[in-house]
Protein backbone atom coordinates (compact mmCIF):
# COMPACT_ATOMS: atom_id res chain seq x y z
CA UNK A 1 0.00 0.00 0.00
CA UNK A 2 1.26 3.70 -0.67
CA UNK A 3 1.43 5.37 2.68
CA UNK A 4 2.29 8.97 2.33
CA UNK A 5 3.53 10.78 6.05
CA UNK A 6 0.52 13.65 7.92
CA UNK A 7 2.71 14.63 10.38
CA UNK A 8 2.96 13.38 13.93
CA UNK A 9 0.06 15.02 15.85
CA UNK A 10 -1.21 18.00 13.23
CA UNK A 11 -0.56 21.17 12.33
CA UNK A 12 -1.03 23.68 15.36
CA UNK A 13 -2.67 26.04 13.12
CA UNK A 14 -5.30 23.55 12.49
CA UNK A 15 -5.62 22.71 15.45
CA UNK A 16 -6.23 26.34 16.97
CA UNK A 17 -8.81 26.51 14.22
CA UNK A 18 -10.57 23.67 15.91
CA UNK A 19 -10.31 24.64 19.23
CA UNK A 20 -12.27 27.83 17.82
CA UNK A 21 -14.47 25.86 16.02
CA UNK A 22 -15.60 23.79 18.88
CA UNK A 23 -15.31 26.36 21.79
CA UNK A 24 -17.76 28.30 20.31
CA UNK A 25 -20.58 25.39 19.85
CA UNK A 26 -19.78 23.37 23.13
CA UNK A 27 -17.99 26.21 25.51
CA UNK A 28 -21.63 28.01 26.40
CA UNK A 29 -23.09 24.29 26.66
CA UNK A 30 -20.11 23.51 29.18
CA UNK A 31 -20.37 27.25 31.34
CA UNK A 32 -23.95 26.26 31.55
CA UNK A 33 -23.05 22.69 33.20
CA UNK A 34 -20.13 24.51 35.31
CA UNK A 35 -22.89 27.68 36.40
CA UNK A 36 -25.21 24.87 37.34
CA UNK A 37 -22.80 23.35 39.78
CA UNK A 38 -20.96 26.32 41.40
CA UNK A 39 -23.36 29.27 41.18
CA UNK A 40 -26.64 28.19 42.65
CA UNK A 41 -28.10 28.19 38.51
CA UNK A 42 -31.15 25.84 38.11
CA UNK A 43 -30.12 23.82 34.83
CA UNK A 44 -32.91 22.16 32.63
CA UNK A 45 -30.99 19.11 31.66
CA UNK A 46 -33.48 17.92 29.25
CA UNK A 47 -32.87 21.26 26.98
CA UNK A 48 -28.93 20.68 28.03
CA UNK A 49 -29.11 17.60 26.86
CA UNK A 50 -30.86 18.31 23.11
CA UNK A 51 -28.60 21.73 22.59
CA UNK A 52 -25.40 19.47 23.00
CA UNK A 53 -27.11 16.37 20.45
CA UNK A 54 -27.76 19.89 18.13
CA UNK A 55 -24.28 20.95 18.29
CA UNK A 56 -22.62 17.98 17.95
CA UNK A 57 -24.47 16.82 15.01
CA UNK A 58 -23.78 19.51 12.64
CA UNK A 59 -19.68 18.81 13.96
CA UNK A 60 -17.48 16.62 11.90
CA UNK A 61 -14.54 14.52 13.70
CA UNK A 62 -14.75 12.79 16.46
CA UNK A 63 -16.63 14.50 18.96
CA UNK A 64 -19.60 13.44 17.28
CA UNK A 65 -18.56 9.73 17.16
CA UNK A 66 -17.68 10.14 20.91
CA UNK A 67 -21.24 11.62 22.12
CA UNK A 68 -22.84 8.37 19.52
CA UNK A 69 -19.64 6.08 21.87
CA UNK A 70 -20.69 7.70 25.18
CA UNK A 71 -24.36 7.67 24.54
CA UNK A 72 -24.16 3.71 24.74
CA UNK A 73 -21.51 3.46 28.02
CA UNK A 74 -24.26 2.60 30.79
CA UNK A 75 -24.01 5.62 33.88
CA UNK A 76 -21.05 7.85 31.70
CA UNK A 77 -24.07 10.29 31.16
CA UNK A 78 -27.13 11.21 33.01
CA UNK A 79 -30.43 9.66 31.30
CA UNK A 80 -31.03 12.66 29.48
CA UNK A 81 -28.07 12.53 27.98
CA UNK A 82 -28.51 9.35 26.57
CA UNK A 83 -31.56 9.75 25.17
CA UNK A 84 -30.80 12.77 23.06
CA UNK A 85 -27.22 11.33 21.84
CA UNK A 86 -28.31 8.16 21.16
CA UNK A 87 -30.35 9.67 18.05
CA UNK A 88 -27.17 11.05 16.60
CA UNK A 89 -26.26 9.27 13.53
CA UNK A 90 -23.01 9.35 11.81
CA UNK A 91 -24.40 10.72 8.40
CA UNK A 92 -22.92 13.96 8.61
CA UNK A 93 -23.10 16.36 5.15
CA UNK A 94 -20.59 15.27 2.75
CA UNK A 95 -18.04 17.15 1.10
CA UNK A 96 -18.59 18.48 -2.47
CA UNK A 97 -16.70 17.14 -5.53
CA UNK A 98 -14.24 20.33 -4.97
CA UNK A 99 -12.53 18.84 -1.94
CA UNK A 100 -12.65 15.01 -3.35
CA UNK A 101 -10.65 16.04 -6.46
CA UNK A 102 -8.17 17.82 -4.20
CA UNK A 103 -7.78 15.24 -1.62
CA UNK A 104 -7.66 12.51 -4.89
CA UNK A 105 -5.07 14.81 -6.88
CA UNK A 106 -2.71 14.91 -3.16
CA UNK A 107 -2.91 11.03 -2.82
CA UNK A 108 -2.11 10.01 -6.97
CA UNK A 109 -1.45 13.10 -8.69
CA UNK A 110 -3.61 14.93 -11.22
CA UNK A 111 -3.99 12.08 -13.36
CA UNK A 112 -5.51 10.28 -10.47
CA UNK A 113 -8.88 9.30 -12.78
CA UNK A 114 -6.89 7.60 -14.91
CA UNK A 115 -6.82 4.94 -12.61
CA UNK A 116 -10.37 4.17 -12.30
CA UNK A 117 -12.73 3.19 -14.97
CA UNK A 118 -15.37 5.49 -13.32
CA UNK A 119 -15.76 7.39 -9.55
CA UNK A 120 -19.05 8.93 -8.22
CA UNK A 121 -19.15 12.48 -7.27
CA UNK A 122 -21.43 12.43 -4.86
CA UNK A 123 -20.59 10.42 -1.22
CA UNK A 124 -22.67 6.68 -0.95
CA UNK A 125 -22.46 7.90 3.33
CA UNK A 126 -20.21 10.60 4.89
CA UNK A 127 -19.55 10.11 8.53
CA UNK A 128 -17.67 11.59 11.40
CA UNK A 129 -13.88 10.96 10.44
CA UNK A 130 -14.67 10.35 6.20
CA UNK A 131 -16.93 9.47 3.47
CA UNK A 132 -17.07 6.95 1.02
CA UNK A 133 -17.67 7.18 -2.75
CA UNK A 134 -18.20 4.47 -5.46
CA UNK A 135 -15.69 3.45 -8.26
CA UNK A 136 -15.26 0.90 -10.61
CA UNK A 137 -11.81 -0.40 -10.90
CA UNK A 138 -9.95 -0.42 -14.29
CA UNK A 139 -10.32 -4.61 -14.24
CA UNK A 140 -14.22 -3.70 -13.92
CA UNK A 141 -14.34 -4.08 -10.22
CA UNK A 142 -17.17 -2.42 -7.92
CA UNK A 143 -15.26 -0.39 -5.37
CA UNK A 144 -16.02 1.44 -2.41
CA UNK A 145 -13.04 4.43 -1.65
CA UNK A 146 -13.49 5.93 1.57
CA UNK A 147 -11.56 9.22 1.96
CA UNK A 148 -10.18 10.98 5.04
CA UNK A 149 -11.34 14.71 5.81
CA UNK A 150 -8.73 16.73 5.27
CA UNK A 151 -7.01 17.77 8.75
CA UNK A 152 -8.05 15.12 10.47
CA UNK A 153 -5.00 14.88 12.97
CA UNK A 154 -5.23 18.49 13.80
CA UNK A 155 -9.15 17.70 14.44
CA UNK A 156 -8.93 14.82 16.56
CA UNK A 157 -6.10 15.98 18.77
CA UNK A 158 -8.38 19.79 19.37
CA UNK A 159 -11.42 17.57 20.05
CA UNK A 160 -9.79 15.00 22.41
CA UNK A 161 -8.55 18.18 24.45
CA UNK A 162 -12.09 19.55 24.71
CA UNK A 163 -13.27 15.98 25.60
CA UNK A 164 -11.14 16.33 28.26
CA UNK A 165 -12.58 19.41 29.59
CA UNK A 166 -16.10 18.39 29.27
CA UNK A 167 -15.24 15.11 31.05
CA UNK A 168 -13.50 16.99 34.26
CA UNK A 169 -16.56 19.52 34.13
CA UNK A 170 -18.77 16.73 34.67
CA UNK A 171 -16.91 15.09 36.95
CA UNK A 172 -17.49 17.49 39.63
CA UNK A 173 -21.21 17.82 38.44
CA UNK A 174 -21.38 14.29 39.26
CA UNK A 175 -18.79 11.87 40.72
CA UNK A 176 -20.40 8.96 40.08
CA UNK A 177 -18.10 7.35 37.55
CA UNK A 178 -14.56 8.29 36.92
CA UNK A 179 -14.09 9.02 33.43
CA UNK A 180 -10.00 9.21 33.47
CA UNK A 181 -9.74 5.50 31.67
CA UNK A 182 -12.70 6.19 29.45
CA UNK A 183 -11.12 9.32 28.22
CA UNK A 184 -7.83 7.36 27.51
CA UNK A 185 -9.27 4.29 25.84
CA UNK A 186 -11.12 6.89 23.51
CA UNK A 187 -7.94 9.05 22.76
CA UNK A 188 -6.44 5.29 21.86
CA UNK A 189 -9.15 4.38 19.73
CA UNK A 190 -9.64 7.58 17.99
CA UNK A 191 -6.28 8.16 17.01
CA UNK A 192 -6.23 4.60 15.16
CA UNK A 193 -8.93 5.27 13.52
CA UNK A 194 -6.78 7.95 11.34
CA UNK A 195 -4.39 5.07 10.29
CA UNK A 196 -5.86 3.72 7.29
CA UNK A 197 -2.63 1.64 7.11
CA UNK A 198 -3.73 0.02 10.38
CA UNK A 199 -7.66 -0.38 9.56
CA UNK A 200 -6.26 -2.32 6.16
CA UNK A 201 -4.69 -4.82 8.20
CA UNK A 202 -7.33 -4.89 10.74
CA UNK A 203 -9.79 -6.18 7.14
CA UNK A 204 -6.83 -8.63 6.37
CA UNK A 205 -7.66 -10.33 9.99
CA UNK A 206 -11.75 -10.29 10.24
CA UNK A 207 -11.21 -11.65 6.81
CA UNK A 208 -9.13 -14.75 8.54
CA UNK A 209 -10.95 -14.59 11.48
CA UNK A 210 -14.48 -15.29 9.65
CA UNK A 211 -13.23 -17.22 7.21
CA UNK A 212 -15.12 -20.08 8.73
CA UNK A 213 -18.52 -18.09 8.65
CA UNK A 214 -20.03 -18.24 4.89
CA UNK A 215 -22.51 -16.00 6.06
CA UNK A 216 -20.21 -12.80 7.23
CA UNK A 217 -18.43 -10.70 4.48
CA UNK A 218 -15.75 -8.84 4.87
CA UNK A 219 -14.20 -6.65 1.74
CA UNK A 220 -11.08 -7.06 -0.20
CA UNK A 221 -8.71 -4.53 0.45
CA UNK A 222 -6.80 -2.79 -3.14
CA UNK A 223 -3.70 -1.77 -1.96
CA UNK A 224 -2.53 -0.45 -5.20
CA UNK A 225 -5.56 2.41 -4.93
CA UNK A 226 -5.01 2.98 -1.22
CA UNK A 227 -2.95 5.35 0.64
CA UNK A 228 -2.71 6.84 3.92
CA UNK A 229 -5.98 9.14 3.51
CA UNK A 230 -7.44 6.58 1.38
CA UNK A 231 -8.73 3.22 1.82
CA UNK A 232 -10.02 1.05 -1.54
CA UNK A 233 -11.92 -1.88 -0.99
CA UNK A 234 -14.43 -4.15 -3.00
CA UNK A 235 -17.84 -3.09 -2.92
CA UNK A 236 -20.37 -5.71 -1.09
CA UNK A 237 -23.57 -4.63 -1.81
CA UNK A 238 -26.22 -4.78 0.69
CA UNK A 239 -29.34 -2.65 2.36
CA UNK A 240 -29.48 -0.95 5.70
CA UNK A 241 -30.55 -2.91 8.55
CA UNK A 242 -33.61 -0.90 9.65
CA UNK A 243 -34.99 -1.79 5.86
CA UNK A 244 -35.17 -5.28 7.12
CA UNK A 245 -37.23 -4.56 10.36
CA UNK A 246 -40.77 -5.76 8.73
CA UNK A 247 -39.26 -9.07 6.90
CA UNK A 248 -40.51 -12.63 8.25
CA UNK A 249 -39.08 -13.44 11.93
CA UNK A 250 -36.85 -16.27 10.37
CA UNK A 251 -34.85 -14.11 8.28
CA UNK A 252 -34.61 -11.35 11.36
CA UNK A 253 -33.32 -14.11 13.43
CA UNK A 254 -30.87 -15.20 10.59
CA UNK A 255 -29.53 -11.89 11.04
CA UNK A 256 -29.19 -11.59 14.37
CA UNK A 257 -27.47 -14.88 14.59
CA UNK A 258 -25.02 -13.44 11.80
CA UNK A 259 -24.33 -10.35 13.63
CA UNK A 260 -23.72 -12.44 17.40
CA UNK A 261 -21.16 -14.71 15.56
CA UNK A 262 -19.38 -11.49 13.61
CA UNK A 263 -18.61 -9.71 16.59
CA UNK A 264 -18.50 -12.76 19.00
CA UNK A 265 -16.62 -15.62 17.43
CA UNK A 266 -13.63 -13.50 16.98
CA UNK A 267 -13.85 -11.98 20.86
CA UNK A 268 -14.04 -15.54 22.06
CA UNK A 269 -11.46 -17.34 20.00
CA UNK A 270 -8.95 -14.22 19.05
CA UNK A 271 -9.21 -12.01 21.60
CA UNK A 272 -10.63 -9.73 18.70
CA UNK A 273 -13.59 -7.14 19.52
CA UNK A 274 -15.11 -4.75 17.10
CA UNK A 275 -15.85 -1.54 19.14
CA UNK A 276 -18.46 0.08 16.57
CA UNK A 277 -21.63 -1.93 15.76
CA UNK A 278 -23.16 1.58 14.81
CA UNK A 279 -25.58 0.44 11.88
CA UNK A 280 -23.80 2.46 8.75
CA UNK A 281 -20.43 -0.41 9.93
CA UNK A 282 -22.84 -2.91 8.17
CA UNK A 283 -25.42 -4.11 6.00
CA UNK A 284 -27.73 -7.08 5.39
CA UNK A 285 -27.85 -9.18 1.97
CA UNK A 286 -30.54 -10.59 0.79
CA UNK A 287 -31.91 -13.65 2.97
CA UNK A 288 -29.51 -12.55 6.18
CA UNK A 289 -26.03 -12.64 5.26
CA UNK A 290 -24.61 -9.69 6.56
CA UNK A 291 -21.44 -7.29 5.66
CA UNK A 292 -19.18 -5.84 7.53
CA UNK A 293 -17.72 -2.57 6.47
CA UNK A 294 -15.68 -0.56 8.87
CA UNK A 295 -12.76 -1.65 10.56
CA UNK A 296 -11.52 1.39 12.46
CA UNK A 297 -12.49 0.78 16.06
CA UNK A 298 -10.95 -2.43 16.74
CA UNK A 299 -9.25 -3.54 19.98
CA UNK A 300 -7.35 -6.79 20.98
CA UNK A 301 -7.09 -8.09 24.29
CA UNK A 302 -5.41 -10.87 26.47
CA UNK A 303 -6.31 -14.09 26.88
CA UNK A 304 -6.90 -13.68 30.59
CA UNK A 305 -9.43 -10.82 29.75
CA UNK A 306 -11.37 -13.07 27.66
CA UNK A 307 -10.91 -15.63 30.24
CA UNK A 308 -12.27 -12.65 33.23
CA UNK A 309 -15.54 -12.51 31.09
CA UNK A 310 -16.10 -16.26 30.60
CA UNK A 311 -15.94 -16.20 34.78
CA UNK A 312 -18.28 -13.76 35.05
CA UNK A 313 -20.80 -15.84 33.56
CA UNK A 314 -20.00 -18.92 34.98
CA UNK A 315 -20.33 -16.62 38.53
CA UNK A 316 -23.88 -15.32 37.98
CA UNK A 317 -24.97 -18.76 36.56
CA UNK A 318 -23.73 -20.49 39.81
CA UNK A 319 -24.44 -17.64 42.09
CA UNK A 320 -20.39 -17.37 42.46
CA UNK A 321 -19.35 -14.74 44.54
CA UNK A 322 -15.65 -15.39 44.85
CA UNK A 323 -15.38 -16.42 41.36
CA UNK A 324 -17.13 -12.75 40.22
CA UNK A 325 -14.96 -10.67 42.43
CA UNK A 326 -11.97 -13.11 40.38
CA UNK A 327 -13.46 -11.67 37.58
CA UNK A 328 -13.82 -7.76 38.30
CA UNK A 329 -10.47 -8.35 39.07
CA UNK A 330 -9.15 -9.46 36.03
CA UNK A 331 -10.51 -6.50 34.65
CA UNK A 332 -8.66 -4.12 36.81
CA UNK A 333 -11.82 -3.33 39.52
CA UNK A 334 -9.39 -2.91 42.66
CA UNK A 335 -9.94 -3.67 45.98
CA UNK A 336 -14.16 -3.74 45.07
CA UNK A 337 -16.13 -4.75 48.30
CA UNK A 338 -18.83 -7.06 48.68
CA UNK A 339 -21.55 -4.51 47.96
CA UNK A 340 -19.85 -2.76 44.87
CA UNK A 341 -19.97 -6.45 43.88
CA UNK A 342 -23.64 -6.89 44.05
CA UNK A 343 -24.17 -3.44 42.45
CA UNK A 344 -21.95 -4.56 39.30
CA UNK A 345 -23.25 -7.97 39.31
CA UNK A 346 -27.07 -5.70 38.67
CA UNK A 347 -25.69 -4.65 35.41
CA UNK A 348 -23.88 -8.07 34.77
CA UNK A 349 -27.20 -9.95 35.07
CA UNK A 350 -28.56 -7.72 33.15
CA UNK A 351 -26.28 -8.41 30.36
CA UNK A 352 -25.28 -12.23 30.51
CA UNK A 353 -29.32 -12.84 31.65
CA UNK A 354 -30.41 -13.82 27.60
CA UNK A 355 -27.55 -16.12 27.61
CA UNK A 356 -28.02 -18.05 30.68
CA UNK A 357 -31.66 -18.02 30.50
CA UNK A 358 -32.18 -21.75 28.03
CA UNK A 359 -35.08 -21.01 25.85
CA UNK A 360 -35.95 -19.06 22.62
CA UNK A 361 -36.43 -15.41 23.88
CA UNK A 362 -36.34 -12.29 22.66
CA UNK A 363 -33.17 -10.44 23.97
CA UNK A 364 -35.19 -8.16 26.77
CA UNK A 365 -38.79 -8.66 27.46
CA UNK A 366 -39.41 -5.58 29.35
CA UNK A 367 -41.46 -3.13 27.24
CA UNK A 368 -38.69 -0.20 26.62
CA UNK A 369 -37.34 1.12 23.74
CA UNK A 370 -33.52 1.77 24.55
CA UNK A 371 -31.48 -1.70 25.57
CA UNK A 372 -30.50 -1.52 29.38
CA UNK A 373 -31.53 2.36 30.60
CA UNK A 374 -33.17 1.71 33.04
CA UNK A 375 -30.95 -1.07 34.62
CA UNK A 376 -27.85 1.21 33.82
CA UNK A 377 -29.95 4.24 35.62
CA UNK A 378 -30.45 1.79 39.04
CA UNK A 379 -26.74 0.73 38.80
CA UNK A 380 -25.82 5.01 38.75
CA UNK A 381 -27.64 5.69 41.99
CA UNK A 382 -26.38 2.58 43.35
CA UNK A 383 -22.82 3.14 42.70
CA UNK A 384 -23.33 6.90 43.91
CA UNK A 385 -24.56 5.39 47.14
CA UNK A 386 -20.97 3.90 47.55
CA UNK A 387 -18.91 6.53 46.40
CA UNK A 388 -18.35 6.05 42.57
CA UNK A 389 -16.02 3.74 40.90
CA UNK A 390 -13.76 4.04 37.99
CA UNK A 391 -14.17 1.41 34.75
CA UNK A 392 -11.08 0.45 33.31
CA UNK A 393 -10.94 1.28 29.94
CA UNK A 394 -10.71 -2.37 28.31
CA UNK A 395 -14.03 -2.13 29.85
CA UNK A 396 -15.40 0.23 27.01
CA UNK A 397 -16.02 -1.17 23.93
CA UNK A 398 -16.66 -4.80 25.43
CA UNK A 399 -19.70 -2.73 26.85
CA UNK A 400 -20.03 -0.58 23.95
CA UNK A 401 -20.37 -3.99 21.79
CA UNK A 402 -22.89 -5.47 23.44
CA UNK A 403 -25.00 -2.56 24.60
CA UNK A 404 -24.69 -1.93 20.79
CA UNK A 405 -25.49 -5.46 19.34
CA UNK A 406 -28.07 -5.35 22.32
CA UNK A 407 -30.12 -2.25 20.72
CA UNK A 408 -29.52 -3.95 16.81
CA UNK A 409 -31.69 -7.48 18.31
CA UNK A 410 -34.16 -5.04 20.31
CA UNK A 411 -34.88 -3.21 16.63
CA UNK A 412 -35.19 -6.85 14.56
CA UNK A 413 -37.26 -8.26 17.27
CA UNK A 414 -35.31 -11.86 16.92
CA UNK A 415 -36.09 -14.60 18.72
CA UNK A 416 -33.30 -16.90 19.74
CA UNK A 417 -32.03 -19.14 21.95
CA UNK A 418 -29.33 -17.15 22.48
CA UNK A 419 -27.78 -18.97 25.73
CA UNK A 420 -26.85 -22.43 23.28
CA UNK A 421 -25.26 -20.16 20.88
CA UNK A 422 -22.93 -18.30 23.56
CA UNK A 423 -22.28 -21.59 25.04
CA UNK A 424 -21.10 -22.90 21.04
CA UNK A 425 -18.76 -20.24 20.88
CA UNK A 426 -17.24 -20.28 24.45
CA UNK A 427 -17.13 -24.48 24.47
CA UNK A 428 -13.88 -25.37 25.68
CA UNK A 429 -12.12 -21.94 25.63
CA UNK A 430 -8.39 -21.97 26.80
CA UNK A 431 -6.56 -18.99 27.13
CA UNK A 432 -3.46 -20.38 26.11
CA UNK A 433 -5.02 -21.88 23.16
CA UNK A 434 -6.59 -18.41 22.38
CA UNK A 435 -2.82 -16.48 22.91
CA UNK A 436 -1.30 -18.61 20.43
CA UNK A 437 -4.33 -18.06 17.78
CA UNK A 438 -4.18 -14.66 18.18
CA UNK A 439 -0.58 -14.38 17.52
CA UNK A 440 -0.70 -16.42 14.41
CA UNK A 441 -3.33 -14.32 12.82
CA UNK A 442 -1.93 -10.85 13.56
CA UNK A 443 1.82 -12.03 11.57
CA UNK A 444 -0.65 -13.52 8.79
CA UNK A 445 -2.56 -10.18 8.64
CA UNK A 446 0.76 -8.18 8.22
CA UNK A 447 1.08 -7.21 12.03
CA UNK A 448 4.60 -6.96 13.58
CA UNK A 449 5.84 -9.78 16.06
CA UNK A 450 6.26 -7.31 18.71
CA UNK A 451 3.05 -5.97 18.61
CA UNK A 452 3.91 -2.28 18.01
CA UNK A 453 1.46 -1.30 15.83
CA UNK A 454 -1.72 -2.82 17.03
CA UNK A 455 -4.56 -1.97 19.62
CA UNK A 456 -3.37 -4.86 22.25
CA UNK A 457 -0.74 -3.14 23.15
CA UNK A 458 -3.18 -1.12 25.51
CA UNK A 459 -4.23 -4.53 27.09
């Protein structure tokens, strides 16, 4: 692939062009928080709430995808919060032709048409951190090209340092939850998501990964047409998943069973998570096959992790208590006493209760229309009770995945057993087994031995 340098963190001009950018929308929204807390000021959270979802919907980089990430971390927010940015979708208005050209001309010179047989002007979806057009390769290929805003570094690196701000502003609003390792797993996260270099090789190993799985597709990478702004791939055609909401229940559950084994089967034998199941990261073919189509917000972790999460289950299943506070432990909850146990173990039966419960179910079957609120608003006053708690930050996308998948089997309305397929994919789990796996894929997917340039690293 033809990897072209953008500087280590950004230009600082760009970035004070940000800072402007952003201070203006979100600084009143933050003084408002701050006036709120320290002067006495009665703050209607609900308005709050929808000014911020307004703001940071007509912002591109990250700060939207982090308010969409954040929305979905149970007690990171207040409920008001949630609901408003949980309706923020990453469709954001795409650049005009103008800018493509530019950006094409910078990554293959002016001839840069030349190499395709056609490109679309106009953006198939445009989202936080890029958009994506459609090409047809010179050997008559369907691509899809998806194309880096310009400035990106300079972007992230502003909006990670207002992140900050916001985060220690609500802090002292609320204490609940110590945000310090959610901030840092985000700033991780994010800045991967700018190496297309990285994301190419993270395609190369869902491709190995699923291999196995006839009905999960995962594109072909063109290295030859991709670049460090610019990432080529085949084009796998397929519809939206909320266009397959009124379909007959045996094709819903086909793919909900498709999209539990995607994001699962590589967690559980590679130590592999995918961080995003935001609905524009895949779509559904015809019958129930599904695609996936972003592979920016990946993260690997170690075998004991996995191992942590398998003994979690195996605790609330046999009403474990030593074997749960094992597991918390593994995670990096520190010196937790009995009754922060109980209060974690609220949200943990919460979670693992569709897989332990043996029967064909839907995945929660009390009437509500966002996937674990109101157990993640109990857990808040709970854990306020005791004094807060901080989640370390390999807990974050683990939660984000399944709150995520969570919400996708609440839309289709699929009825599974879904505790005989978690127990398929866990049978006979060994971490050493796992480690080695691992390992092997990441060389065969073009990842250094030492590990330098991928996400477990921060394991």
């Amino acid at each position: 692939m033809a990897l072209g340098g953008q500087g280590a963190d950004g230009s600082f001009g760009g970035r004070i062009r940000r800072y402007a950018q952003v201070g203006s929308s979100v600084g009143g929204l933050a003084a408002r928080l701050a006036g709120a807390r320290y002067l006495g000021v009665t703050l209607d959270r609900e308005k709050h709430a929808a000014d911020l979802a307004r703001v940071l919907g007509g912002l591109k980089g990250p700060l939207m995808k982090v308010a969409q990430l954040m929305a979905t971390i149970p007690d990171a927010l207040p409920e008001e919060y949630l609901a408003h940015l949980g309706k923020l979708q990453s469709q954001a208005p795409p650049m005009g032709w103008g800018f493509v050209k530019r950006r094409m001309r910078a990554e293959f010179g002016r001839d840069w048409q030349a190499r395709f047989t056609e490109f679309e002007h106009e953006a198939t979806a445009a989202a936080s951190l890029g958009q994506v057009h459609r090409a047809i390769g010179l050997d008559g290929r369907r691509l899809a090209c998806k194309l880096q805003y310009p400035d990106m570094r300079s972007v992230v690196e502003a909006d990670l340092a207002q992140l900050k701000l916001v985060f220690a502003l609500y802090r002292r609003y609320d204490p609940t939850i110590d945000p310090t390792q959610i901030h840092a797993e985000l700033t991780a996260r994010l800045r991967e998501e700018l190496d297309y270099e990285r994301e190419a090789r993270h395609m190369a190993l869902y491709a190995l990964m699923l291999a196995d799985e006839p009905e999960v597709h995962v594109p072909e990478l063109v290295p030859e047409l991709s670049s460090a702004r610019l990432l080529t791939m085949t084009w796998l055609e397929g519809a939206p998943l909320l266009s397959v909401l009124e379909r007959p229940l045996e094709e819903r559950n086909r793919v909900a069973r498709n999209m539990f084994r995607a994001w699962y089967r590589p967690f559980y034998r590679y130590g592999v998570i995918h961080g995003d199941p935001h609905l524009g990261n895949y779509s559904v073919r015809p019958g129930g096959a599904i695609n996936l189509l972003d592979f920016g917000c990946i993260r690997l972790f170690a075998a004991k992790f996995v191992q942590g999460v398998i003994d979690l289950y195996r605790a609330i299943e046999r009403n474990d208590q030593d074997l749960a506070v094992h597991a918390y432990e593994t995670w990096g909850f520190h010196e937790i006493s009995t009754e922060m146990v109980d209060v974690l173990n609220i949200w943990a039966k919460y979670l693992y209760g569709p897989l332990l419960d043996d029967r064909v179910r839907l995945i929660q079957e009390e009437p509500s229309g966002t996937y674990g609120a109101g157990v993640a608003a109990k857990v808040h006053v709970e854990l306020r009770r005791l004094g807060g708690v901080t989640p370390p930050r390999e807990f974050v996308l683990v939660d984000r995945a399944a709150i995520g998948l969570g919400a996708v089997f609440l839309h289709l309305k699929a009825e599974i057993n879904w505790h005989r397929l978690f127990e398929e994919l866990i049978a006979g789990f060994e971490p050493g087994v796992m480690a080695g796996r691992q390992g092997e894929a990441l060389r065969a997917s073009g990842f250094t031995a030492d590990h330098g340039r991928h996400p477990s690293r921060y394991s």
